[in-house]
N, C-alpha and C. Protein backbone atom coordinates (compact mmCIF):
# COMPACT_ATOMS: atom_id res chain seq x y z
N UNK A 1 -12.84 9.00 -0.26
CA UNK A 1 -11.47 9.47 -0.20
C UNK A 1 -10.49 8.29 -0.23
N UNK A 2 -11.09 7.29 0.20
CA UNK A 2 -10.00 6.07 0.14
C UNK A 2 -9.59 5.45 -1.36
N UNK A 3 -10.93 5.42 -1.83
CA UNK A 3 -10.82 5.05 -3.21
C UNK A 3 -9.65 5.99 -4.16
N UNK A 4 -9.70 7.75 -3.90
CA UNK A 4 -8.87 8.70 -4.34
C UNK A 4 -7.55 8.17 -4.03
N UNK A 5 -7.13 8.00 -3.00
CA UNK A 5 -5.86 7.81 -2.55
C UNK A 5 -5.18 6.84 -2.97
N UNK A 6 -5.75 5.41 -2.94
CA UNK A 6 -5.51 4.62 -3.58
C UNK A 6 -5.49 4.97 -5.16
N UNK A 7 -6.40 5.49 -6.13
CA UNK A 7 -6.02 5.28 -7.27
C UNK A 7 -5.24 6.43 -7.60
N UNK A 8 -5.08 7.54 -6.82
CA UNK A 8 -3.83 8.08 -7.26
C UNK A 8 -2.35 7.47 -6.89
N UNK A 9 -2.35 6.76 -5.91
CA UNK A 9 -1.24 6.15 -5.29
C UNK A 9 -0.87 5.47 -6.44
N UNK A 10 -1.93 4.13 -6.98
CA UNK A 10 -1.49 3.29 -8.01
C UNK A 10 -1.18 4.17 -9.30
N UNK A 11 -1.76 5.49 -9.73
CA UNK A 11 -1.51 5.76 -11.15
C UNK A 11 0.27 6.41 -11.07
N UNK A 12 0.31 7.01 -9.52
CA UNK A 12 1.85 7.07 -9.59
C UNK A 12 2.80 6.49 -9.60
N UNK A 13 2.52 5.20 -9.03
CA UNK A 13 3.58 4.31 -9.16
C UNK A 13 3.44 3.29 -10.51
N UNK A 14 2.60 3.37 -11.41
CA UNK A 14 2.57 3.09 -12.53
C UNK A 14 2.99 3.76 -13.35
N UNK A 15 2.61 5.35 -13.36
CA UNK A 15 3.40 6.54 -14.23
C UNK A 15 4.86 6.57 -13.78
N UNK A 16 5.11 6.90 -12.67
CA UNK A 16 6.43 6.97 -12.01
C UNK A 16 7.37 6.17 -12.54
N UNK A 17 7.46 4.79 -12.11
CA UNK A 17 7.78 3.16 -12.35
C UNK A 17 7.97 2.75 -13.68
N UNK A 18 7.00 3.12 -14.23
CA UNK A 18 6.77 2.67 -15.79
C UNK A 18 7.74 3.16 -16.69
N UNK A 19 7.11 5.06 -16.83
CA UNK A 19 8.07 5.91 -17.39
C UNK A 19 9.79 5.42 -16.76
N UNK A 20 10.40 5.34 -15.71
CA UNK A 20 11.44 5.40 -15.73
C UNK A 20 12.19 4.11 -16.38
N UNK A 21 11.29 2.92 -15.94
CA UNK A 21 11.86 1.61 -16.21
C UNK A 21 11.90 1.72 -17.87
N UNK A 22 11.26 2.56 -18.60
CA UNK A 22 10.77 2.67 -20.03
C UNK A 22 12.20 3.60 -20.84
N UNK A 23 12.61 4.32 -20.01
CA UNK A 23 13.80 4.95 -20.33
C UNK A 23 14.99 4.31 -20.09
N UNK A 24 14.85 3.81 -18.90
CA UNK A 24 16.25 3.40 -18.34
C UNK A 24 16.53 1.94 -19.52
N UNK A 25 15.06 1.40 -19.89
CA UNK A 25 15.57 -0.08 -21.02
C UNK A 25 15.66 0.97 -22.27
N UNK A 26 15.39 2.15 -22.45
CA UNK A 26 15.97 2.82 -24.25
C UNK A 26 17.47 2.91 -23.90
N UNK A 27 17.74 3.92 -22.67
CA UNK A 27 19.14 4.11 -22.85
C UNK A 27 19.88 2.62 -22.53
N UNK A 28 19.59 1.78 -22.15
CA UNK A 28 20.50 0.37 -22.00
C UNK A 28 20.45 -0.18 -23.51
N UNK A 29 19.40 0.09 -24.11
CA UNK A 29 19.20 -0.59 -25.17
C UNK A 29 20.15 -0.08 -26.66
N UNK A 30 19.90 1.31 -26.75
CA UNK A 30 21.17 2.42 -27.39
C UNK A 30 22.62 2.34 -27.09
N UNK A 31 22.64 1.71 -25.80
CA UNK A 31 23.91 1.02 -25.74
C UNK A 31 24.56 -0.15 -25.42
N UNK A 32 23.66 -1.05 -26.20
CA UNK A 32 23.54 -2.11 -26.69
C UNK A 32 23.81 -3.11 -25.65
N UNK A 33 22.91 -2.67 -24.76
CA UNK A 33 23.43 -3.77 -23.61
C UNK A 33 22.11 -4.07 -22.88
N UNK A 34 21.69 -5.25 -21.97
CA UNK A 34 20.49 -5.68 -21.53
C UNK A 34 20.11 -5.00 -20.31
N UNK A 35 19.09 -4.43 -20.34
CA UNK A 35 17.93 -4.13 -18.98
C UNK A 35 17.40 -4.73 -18.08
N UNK A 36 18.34 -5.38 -17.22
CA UNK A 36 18.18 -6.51 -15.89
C UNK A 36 17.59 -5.33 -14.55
N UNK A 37 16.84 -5.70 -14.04
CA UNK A 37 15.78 -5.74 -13.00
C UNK A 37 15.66 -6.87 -12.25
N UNK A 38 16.73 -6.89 -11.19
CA UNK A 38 16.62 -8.32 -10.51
C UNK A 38 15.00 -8.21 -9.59
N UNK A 39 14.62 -9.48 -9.46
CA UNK A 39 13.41 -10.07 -9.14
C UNK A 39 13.13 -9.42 -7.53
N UNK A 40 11.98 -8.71 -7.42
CA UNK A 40 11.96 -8.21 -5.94
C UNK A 40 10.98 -8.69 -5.31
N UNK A 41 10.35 -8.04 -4.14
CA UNK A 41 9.24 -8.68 -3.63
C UNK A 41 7.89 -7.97 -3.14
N UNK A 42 7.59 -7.56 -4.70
CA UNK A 42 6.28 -6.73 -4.88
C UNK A 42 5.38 -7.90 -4.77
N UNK A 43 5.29 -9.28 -4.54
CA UNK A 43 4.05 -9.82 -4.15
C UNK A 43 3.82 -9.58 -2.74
N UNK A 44 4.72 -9.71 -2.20
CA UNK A 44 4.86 -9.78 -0.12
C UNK A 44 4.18 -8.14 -0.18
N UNK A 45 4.84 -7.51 -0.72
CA UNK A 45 4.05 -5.59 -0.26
C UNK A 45 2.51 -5.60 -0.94
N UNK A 46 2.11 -5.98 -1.96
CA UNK A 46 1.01 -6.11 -2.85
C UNK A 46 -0.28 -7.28 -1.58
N UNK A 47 0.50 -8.21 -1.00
CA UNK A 47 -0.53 -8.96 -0.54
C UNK A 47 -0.69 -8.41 0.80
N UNK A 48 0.06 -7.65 1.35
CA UNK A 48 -0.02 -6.95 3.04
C UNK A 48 -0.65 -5.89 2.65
N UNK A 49 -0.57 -5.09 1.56
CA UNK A 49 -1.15 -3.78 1.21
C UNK A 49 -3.08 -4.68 1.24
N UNK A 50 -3.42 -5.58 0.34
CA UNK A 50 -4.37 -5.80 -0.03
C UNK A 50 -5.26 -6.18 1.35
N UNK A 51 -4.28 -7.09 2.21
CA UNK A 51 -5.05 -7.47 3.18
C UNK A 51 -5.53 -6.51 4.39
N UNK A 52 -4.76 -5.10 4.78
CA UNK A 52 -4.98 -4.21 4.77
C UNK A 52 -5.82 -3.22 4.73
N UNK A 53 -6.11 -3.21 3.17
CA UNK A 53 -7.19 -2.08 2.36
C UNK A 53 -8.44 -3.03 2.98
N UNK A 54 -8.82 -4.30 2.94
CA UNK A 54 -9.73 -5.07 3.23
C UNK A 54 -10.63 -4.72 4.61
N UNK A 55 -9.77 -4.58 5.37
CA UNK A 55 -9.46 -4.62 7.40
C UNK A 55 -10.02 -3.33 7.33
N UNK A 56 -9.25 -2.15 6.43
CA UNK A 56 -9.79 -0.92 6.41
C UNK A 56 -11.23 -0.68 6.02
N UNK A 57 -11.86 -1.60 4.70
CA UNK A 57 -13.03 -1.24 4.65
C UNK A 57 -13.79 -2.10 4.93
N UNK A 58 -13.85 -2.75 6.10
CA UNK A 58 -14.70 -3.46 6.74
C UNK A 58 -14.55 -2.80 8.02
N UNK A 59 -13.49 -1.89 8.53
CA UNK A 59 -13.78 -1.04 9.97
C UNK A 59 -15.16 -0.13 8.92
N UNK A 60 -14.77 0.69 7.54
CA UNK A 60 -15.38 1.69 7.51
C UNK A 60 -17.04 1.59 7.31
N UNK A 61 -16.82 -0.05 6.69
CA UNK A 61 -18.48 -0.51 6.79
C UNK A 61 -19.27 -0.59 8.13
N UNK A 62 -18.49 -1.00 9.31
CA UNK A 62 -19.19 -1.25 10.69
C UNK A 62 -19.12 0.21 11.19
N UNK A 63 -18.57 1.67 10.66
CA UNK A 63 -18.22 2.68 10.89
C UNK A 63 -19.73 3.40 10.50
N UNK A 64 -20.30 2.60 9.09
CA UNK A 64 -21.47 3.41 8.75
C UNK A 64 -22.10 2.54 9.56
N UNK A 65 -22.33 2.05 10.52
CA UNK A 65 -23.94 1.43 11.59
C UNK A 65 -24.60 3.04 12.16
N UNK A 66 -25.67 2.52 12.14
CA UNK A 66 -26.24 4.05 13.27
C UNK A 66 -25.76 3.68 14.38
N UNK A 67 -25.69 1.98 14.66
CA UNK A 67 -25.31 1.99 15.99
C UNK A 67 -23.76 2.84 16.33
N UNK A 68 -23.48 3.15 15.40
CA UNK A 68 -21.97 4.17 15.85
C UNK A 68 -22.04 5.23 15.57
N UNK A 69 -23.12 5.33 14.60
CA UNK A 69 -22.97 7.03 14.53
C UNK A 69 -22.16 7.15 12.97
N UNK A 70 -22.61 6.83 12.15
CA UNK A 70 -22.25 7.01 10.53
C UNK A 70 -20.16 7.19 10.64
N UNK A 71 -20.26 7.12 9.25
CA UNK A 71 -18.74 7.01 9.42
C UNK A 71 -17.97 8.59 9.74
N UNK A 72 -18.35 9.68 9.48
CA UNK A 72 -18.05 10.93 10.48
C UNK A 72 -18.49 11.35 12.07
N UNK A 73 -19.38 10.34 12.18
CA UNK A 73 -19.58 10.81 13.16
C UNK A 73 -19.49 10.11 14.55
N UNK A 74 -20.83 9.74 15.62
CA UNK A 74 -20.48 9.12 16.40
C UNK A 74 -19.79 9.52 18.00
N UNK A 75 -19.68 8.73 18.41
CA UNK A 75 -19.09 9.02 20.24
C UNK A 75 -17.29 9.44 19.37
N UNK A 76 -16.22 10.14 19.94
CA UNK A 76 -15.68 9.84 20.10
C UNK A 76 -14.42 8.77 20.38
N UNK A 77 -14.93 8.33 21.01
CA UNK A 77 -13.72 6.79 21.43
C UNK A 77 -14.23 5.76 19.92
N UNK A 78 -15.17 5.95 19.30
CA UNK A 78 -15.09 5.08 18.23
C UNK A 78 -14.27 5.39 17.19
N UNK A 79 -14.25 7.19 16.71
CA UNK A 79 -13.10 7.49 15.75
C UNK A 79 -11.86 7.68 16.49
N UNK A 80 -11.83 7.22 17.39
CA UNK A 80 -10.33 7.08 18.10
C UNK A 80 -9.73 6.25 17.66
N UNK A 81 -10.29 5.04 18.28
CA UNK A 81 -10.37 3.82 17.73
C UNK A 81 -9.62 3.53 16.44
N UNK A 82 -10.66 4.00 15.80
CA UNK A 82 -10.80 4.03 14.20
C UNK A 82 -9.46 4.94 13.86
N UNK A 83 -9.47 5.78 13.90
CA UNK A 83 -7.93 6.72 13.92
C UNK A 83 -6.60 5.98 13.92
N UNK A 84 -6.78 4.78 15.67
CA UNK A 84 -5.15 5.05 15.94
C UNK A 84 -5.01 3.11 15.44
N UNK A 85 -6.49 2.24 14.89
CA UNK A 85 -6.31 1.16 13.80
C UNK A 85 -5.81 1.47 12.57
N UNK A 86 -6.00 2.93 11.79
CA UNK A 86 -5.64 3.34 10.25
C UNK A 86 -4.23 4.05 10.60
N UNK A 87 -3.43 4.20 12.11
CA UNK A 87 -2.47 4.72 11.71
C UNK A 87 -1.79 3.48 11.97
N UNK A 88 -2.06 2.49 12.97
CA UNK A 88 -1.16 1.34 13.11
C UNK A 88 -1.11 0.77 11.71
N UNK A 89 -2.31 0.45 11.09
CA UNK A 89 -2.07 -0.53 9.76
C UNK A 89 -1.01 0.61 8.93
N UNK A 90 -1.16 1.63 8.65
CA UNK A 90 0.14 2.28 7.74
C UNK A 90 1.59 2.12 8.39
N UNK A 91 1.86 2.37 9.94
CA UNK A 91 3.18 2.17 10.64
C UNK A 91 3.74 0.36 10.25
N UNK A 92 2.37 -0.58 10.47
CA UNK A 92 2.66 -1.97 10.43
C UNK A 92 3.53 -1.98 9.01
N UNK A 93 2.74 -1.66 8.54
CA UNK A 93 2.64 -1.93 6.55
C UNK A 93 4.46 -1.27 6.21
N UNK A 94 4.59 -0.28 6.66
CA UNK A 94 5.71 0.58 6.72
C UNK A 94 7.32 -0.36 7.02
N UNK A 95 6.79 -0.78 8.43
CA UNK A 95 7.79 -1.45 9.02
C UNK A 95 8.02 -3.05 8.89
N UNK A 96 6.57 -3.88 8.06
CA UNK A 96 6.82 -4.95 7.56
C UNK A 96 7.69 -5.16 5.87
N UNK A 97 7.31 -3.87 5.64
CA UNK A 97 7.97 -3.30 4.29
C UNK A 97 9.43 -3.29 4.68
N UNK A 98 9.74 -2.58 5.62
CA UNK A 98 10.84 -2.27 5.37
C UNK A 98 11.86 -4.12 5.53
N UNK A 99 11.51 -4.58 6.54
CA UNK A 99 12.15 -5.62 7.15
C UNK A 99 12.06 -7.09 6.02
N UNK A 100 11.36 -6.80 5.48
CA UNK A 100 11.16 -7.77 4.04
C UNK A 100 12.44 -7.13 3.24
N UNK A 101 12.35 -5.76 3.02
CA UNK A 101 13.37 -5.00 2.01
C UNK A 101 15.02 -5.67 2.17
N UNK A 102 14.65 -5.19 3.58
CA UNK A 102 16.30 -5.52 3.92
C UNK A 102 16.62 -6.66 4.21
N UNK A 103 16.02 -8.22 4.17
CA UNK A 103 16.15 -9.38 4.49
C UNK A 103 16.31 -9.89 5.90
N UNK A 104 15.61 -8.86 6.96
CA UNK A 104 15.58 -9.58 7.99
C UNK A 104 14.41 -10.37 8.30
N UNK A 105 13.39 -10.26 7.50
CA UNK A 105 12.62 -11.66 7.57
C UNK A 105 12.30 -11.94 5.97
N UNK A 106 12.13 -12.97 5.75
CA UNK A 106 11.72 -13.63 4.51
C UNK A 106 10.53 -14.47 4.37
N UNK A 107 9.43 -13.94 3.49
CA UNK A 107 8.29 -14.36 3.94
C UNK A 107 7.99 -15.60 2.77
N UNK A 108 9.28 -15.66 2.12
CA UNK A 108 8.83 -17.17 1.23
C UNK A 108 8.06 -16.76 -0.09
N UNK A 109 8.04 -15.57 -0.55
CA UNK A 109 6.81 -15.21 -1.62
C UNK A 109 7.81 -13.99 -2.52
C-alpha cells in the first residue's frame, strides 16, 4: 500500500502540475508573452519527503521480524508505536513544509 500511495501521489502531481504548467505556457505563449515560474524549493520538500519514505520502510522492515509479530500484527504497543511514528513523520513533513514555504526558516537548498 505504500508503494500505491506514493505512485499515485507522484502520477498526480505530475498529471496535475504538468497539464496545468502545459496550458498556462500555451495561453502565455498565444499571447505572446513569457512563462516565468520563479524558482521554488522542491529540492528541500523532495529531500525531507525521501528521507522520510526511508525511516518509514525500515520501521516496516523491523515490523516484518517474528520477533514483533509480522507487519499486521503483533503486541499492540508495537503498532502503536508504529501508528503514532507514521503520523508524526506526515505532521513533521507538513509543518517543515509549510515553514520553508513561508520563509521562516531557510534551509540553504
Amino acid at each position: 500500500s505504500v508503494g500505491n500511495v506514493t505512485g499515485s501521489n507522484a502520477v498526480n502531481v505530475f498529471l496535475g502540475i504538468g497539464i496545468a504548467w502545459t496550458m498556462a505556457a500555451i495561453y502565455w505563449e498565444a499571447q505572446g508573452q513569457v512563462f516565468k515560474v520563479p524558482v521554488g524549493s522542491l529540492g528541500f520538500s523532495v529531500t525531507i519527503f525521501c528521507i522520510e519514505a526511508l525511516l518509514a520502510i525500515g520501521i516496516l522492515m523491523i515490523r516484518r521480524s517474528p520477533a514483533v509479530g509480522g507487519e499486521l500484527g503483533g503486541p499492540k504497543i508495537f503498532k502503536t508505536i508504529s501508528a503514532a511514528i507514521f503520523v508524526f513523520f506526515w505532521c513533521f513533513y507538513v509543518a517543515i513544509s509549510a515553514l520553508e514555504a513561508y520563509g521562516v526558516i531557510n534551509p540553504g537548498f
